[in-house]
N, C-alpha and C. Protein backbone atom coordinates (compact mmCIF):
# COMPACT_ATOMS: atom_id res chain seq x y z
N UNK A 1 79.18 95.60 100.15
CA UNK A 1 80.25 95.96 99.24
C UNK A 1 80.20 95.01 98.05
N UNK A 2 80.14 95.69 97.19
CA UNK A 2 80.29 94.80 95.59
C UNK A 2 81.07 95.54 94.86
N UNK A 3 82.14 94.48 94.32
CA UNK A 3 83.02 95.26 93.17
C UNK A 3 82.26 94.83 91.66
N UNK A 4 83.12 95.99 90.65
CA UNK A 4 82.74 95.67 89.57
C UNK A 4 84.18 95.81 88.55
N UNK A 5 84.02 94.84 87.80
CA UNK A 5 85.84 95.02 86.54
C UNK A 5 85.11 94.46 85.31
N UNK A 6 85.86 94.64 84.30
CA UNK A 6 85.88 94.04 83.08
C UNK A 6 86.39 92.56 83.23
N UNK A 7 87.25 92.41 83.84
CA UNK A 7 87.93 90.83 83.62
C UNK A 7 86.81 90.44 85.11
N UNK A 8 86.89 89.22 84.95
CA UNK A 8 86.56 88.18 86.70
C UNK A 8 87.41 87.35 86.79
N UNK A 9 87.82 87.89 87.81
CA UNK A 9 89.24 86.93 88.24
C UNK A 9 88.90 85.40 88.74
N UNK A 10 89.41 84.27 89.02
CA UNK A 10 88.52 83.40 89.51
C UNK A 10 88.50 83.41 91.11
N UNK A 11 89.43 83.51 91.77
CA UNK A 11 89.48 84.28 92.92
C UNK A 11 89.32 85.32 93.07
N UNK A 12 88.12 85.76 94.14
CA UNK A 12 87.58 86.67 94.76
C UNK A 12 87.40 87.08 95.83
N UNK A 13 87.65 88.36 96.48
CA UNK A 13 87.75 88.77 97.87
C UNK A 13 85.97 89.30 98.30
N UNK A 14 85.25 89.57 97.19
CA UNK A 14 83.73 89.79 97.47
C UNK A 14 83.26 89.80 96.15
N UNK A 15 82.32 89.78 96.09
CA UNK A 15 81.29 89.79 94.95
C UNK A 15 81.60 90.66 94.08
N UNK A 16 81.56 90.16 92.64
CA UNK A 16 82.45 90.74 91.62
C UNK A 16 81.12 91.00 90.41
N UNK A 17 80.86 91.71 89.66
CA UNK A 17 79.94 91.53 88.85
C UNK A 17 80.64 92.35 87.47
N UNK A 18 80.96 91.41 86.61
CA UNK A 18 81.17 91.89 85.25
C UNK A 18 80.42 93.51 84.33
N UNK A 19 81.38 94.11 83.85
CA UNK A 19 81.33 95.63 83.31
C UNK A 19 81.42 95.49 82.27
N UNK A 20 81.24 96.40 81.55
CA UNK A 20 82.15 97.40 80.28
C UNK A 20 82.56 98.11 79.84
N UNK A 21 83.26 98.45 81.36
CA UNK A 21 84.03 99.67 81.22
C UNK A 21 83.49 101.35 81.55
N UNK A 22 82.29 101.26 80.78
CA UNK A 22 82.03 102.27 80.75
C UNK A 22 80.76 102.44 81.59
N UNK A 23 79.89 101.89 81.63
CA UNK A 23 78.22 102.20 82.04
C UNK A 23 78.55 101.28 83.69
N UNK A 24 78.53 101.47 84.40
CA UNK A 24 78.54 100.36 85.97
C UNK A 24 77.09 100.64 85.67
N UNK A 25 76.94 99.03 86.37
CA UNK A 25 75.31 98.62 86.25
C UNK A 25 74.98 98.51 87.34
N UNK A 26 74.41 99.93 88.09
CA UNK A 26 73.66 100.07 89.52
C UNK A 26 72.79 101.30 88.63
N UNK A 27 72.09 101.80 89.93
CA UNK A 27 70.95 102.53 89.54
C UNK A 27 71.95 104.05 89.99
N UNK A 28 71.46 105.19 89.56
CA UNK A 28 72.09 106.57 90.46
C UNK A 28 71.83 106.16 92.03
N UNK A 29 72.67 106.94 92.74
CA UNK A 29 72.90 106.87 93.77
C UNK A 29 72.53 105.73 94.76
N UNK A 30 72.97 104.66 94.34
CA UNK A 30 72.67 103.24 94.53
C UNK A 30 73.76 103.05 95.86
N UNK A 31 74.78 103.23 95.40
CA UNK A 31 75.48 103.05 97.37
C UNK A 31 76.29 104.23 97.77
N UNK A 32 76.72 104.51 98.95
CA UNK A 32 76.71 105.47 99.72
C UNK A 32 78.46 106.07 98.95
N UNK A 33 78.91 105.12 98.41
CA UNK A 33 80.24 105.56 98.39
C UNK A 33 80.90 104.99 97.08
N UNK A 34 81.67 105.22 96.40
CA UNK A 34 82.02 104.33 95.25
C UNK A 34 83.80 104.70 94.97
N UNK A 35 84.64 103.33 94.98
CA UNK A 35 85.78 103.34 95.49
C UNK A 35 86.66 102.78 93.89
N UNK A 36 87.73 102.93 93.53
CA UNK A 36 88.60 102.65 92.44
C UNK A 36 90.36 102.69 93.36
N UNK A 37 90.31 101.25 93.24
CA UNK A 37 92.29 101.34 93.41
C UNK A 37 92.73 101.53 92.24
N UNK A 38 93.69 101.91 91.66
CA UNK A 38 94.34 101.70 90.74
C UNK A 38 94.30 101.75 89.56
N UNK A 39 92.55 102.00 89.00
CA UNK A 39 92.05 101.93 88.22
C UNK A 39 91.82 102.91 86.81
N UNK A 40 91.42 103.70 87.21
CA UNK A 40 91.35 105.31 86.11
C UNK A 40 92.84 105.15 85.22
N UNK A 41 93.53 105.08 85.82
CA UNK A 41 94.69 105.34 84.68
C UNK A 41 94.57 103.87 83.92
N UNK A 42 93.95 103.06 84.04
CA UNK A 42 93.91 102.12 82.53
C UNK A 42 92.85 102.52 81.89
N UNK A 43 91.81 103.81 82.18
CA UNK A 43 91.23 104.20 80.92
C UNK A 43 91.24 104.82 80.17
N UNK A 44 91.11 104.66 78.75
CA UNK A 44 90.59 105.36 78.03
C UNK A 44 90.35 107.00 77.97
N UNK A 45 89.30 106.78 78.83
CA UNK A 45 88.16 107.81 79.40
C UNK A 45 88.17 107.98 80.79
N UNK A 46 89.14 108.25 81.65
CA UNK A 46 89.18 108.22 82.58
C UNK A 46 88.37 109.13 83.64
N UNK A 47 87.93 110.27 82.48
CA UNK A 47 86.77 111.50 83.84
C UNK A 47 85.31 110.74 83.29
N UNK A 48 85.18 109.73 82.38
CA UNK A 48 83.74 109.23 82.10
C UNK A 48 83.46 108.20 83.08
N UNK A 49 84.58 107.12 83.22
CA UNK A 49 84.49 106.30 84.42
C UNK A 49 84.21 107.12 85.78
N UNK A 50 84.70 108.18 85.96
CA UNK A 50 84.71 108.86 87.42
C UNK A 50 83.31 109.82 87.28
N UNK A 51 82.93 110.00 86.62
CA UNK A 51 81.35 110.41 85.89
C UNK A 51 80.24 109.54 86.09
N UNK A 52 80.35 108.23 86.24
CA UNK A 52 80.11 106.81 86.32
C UNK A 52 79.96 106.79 87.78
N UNK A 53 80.87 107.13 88.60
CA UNK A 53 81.33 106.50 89.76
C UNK A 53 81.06 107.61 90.77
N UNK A 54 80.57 108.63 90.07
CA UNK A 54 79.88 109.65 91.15
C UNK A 54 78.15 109.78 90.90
N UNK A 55 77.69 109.07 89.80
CA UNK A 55 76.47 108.63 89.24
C UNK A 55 75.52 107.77 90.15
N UNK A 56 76.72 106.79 90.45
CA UNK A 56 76.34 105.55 91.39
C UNK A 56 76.36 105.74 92.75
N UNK A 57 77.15 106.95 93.20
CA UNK A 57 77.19 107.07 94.23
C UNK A 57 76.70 108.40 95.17
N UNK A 58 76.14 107.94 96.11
CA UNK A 58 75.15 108.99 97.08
C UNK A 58 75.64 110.07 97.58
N UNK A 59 77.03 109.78 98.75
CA UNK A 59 77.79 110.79 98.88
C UNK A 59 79.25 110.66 98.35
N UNK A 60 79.55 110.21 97.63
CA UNK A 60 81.04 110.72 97.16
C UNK A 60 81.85 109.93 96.71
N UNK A 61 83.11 109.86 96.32
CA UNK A 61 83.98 109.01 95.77
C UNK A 61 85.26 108.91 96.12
N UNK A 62 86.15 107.63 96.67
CA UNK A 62 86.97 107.32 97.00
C UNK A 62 88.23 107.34 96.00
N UNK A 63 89.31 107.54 95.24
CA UNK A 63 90.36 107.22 94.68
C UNK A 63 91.77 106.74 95.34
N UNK A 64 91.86 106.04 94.71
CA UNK A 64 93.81 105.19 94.97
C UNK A 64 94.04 105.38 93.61
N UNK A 65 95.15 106.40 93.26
CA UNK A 65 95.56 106.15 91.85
C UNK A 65 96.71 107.20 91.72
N UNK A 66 97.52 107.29 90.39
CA UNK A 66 99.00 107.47 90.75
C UNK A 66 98.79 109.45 90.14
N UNK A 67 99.71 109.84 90.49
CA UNK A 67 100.27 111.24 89.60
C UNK A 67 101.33 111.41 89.51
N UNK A 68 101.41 112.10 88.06
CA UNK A 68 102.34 112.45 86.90
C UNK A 68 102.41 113.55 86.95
N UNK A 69 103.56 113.89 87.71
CA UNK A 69 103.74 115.48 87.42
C UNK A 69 104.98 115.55 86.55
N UNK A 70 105.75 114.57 86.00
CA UNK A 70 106.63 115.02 85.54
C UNK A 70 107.44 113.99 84.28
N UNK A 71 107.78 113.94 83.47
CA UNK A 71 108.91 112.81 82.73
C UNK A 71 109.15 111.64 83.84
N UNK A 72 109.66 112.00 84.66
CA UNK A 72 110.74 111.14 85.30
C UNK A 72 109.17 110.20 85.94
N UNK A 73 107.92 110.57 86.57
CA UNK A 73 106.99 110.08 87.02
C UNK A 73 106.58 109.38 86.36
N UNK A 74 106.33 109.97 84.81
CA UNK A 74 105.70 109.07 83.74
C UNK A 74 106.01 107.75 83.88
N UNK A 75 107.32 107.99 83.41
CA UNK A 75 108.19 106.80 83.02
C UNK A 75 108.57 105.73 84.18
N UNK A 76 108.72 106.38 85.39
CA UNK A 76 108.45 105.17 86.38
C UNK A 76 107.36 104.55 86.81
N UNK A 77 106.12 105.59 87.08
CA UNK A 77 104.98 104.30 86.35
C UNK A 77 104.40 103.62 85.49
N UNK A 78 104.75 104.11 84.38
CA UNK A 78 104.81 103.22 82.77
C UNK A 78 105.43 101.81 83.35
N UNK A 79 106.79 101.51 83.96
CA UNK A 79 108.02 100.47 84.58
C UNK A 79 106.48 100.23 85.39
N UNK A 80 106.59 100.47 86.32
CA UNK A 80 106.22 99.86 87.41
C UNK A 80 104.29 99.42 86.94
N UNK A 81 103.30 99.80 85.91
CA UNK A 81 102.19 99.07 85.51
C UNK A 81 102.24 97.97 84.67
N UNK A 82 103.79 97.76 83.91
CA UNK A 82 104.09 97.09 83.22
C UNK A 82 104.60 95.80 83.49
N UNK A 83 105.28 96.09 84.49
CA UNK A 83 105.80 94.72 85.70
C UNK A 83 104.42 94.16 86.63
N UNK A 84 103.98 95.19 86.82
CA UNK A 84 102.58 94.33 87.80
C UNK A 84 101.85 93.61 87.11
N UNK A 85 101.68 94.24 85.64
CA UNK A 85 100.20 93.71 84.89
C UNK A 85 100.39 93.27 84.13
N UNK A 86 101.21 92.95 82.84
CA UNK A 86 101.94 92.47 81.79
C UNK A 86 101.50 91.15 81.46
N UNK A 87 101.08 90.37 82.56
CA UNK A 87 100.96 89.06 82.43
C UNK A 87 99.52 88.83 82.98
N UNK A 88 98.87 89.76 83.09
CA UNK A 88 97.23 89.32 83.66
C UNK A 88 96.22 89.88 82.79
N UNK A 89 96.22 90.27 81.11
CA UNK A 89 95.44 90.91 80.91
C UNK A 89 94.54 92.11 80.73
N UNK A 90 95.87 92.72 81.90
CA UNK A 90 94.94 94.26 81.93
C UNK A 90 95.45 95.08 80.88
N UNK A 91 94.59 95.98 80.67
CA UNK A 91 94.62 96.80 79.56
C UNK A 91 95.65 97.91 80.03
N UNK A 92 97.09 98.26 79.43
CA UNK A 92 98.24 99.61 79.95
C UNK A 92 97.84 100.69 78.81
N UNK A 93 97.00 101.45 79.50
CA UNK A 93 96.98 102.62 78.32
C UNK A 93 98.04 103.63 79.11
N UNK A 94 98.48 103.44 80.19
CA UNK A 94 99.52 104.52 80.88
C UNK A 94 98.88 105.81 80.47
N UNK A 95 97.76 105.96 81.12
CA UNK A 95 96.46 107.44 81.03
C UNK A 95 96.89 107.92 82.37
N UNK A 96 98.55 108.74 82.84
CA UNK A 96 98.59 109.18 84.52
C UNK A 96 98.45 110.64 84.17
N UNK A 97 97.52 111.03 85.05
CA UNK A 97 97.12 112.21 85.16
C UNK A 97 98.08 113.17 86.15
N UNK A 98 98.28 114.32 86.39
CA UNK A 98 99.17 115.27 87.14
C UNK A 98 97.79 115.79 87.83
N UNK A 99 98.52 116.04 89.31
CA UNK A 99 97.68 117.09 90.19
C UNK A 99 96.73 118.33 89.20
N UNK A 100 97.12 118.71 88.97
CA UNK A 100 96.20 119.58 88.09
C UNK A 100 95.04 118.97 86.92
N UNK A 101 95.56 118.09 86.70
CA UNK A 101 94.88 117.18 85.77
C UNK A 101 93.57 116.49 86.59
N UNK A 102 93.81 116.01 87.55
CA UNK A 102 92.94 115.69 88.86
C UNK A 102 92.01 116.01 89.13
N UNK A 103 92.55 117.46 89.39
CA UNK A 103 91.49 118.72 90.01
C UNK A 103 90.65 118.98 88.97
N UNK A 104 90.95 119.10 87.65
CA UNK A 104 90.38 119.02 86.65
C UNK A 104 89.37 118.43 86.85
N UNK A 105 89.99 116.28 86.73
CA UNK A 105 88.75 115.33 86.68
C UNK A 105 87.36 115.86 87.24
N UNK A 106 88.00 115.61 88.86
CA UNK A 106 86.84 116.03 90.03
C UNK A 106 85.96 117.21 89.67
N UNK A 107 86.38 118.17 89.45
CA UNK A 107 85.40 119.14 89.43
C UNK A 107 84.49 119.11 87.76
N UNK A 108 84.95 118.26 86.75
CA UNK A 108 84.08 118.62 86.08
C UNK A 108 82.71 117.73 86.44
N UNK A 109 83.18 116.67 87.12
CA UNK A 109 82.06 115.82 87.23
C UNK A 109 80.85 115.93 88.80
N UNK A 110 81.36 117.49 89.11
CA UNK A 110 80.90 117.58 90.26
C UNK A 110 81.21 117.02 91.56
N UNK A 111 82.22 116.84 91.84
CA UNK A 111 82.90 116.48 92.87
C UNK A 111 83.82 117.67 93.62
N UNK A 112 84.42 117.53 95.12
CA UNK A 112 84.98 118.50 95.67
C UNK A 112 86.02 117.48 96.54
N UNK A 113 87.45 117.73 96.52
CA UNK A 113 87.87 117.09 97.24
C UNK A 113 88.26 117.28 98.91
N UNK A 114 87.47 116.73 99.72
CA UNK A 114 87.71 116.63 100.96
C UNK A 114 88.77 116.17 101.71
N UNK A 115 89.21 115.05 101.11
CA UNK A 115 90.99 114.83 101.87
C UNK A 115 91.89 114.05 101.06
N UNK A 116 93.17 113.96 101.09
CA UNK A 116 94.21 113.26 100.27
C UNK A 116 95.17 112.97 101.07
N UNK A 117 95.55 111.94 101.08
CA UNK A 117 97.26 111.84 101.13
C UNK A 117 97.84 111.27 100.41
N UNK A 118 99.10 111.72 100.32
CA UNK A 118 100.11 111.01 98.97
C UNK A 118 101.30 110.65 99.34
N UNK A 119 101.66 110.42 100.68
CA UNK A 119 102.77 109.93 101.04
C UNK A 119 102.30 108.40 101.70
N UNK A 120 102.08 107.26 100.54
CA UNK A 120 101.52 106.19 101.38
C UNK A 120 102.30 104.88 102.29
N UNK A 121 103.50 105.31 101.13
CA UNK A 121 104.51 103.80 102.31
C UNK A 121 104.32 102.88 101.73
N UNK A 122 104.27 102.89 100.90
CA UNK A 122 103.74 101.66 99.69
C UNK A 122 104.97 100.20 99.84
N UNK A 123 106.19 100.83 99.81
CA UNK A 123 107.48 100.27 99.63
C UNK A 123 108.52 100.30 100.62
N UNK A 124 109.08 99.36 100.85
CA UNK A 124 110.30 99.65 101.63
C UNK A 124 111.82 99.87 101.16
N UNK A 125 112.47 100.84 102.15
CA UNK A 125 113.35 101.25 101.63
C UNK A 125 114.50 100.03 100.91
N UNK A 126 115.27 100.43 100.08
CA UNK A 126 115.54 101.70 99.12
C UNK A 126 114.29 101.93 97.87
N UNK A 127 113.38 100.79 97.89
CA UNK A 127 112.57 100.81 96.84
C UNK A 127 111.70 102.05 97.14
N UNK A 128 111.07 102.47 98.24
CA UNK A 128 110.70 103.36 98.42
C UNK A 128 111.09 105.14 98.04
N UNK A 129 112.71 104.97 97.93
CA UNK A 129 113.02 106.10 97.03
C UNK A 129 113.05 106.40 95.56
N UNK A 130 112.63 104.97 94.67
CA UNK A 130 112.26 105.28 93.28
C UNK A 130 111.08 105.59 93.44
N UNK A 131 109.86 104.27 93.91
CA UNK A 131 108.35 104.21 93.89
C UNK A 131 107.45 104.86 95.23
N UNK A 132 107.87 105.49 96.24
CA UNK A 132 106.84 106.04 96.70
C UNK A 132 106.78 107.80 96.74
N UNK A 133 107.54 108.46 95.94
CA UNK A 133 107.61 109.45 95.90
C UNK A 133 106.80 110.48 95.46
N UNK A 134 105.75 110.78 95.91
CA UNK A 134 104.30 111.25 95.25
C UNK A 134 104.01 110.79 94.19
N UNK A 135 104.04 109.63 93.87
CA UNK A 135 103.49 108.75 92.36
C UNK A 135 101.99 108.52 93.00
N UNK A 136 102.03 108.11 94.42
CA UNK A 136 100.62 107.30 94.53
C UNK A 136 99.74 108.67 95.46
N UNK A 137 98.49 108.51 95.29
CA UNK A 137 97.44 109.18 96.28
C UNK A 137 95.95 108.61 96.88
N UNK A 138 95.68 108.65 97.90
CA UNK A 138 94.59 108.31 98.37
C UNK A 138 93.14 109.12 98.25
N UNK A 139 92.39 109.52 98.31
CA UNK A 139 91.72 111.07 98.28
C UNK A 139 90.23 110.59 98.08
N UNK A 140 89.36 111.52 99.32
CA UNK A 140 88.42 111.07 99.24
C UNK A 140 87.77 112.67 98.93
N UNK A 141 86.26 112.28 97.88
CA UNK A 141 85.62 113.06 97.09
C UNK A 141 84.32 112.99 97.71
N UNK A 142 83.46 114.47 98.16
CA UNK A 142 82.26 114.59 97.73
C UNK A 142 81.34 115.34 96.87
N UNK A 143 80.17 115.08 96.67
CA UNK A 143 79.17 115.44 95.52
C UNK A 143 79.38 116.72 96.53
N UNK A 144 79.10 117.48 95.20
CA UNK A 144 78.83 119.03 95.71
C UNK A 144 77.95 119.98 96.94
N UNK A 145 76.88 118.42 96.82
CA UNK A 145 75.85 119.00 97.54
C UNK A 145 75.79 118.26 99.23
N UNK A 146 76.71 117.75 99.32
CA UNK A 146 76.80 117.09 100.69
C UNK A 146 78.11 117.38 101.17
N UNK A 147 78.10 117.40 102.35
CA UNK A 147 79.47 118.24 103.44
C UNK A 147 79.18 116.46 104.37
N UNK A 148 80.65 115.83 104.46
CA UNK A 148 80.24 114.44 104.99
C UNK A 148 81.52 114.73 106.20
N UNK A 149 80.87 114.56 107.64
CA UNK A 149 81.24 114.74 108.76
C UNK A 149 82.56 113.86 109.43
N UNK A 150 83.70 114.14 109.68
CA UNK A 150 84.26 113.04 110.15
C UNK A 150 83.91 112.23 111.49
């Protein structure tokens, strides 16, 4: 397992190797799986990164990241990327995509989604009735051409 970010934090949970955003520096289908928490919605370009990240990867792609289906969603994760990150550097382009928007990503880049959940438990109650209310999803993706067995 090797991660890759734009920033390097100085603490590290595994091997970190500096980006730019756009190009990850592995070869095509270099590891079996390629994973993003949280990530896509600070880009830019968010189906080029996931274009990227199915490039690099053999069978498929992992996501943790939020949806916007509505005003009221927006705006509570706008609050809630702004309080986490505000003070570390990261880039808030508040880029949240809606379920449909999603389905979109995945399939233009050749992907199919195999499983999701979006009820994660993120929070405990009462916080859990602003912030875990289908804002967040888990969902794992494969390349078109592989059916991956549980």
């Amino acid at each position: 397992m090797v991660g890759v970010d734009v920033l390097l934090w100085p603490e590290q949970a595994i091997e970190t190797t500096k980006f730019d955003g756009h190009s990850i520096p592995f070869a095509d289908e270099e590891w079996d799986f390629c994973m993003a928490c949280d990530v896509l919605h600070h880009c830019d370009e968010p189906v080029e990164l996931l274009r990227e990240m199915t490039r690099v990867s053999r069978f498929g792609v992992v996501l943790k990241d939020h949806l916007s289906n509505s005003l009221i969603d927006h705006f509570t994760l706008c609050l809630m990327d702004w309080v986490g990150n505000r003070g570390h550097g990261v880039g808030l382009s508040y880029n949240y995509y809606s379920t449909g928007e999603w389905c979109d990503a995945v399939e233009a880049v050749g992907l199919r989604l195999e499983m999701t959940v979006n009820r994660l438990g993120l929070y405990p109650y009462p916080f859990s009735w602003l912030f875990d209310r289908n804002l967040h999803f888990v969902s794992r993706y494969r390349k078109s051409e592989f059916q991956i067995e549980e």
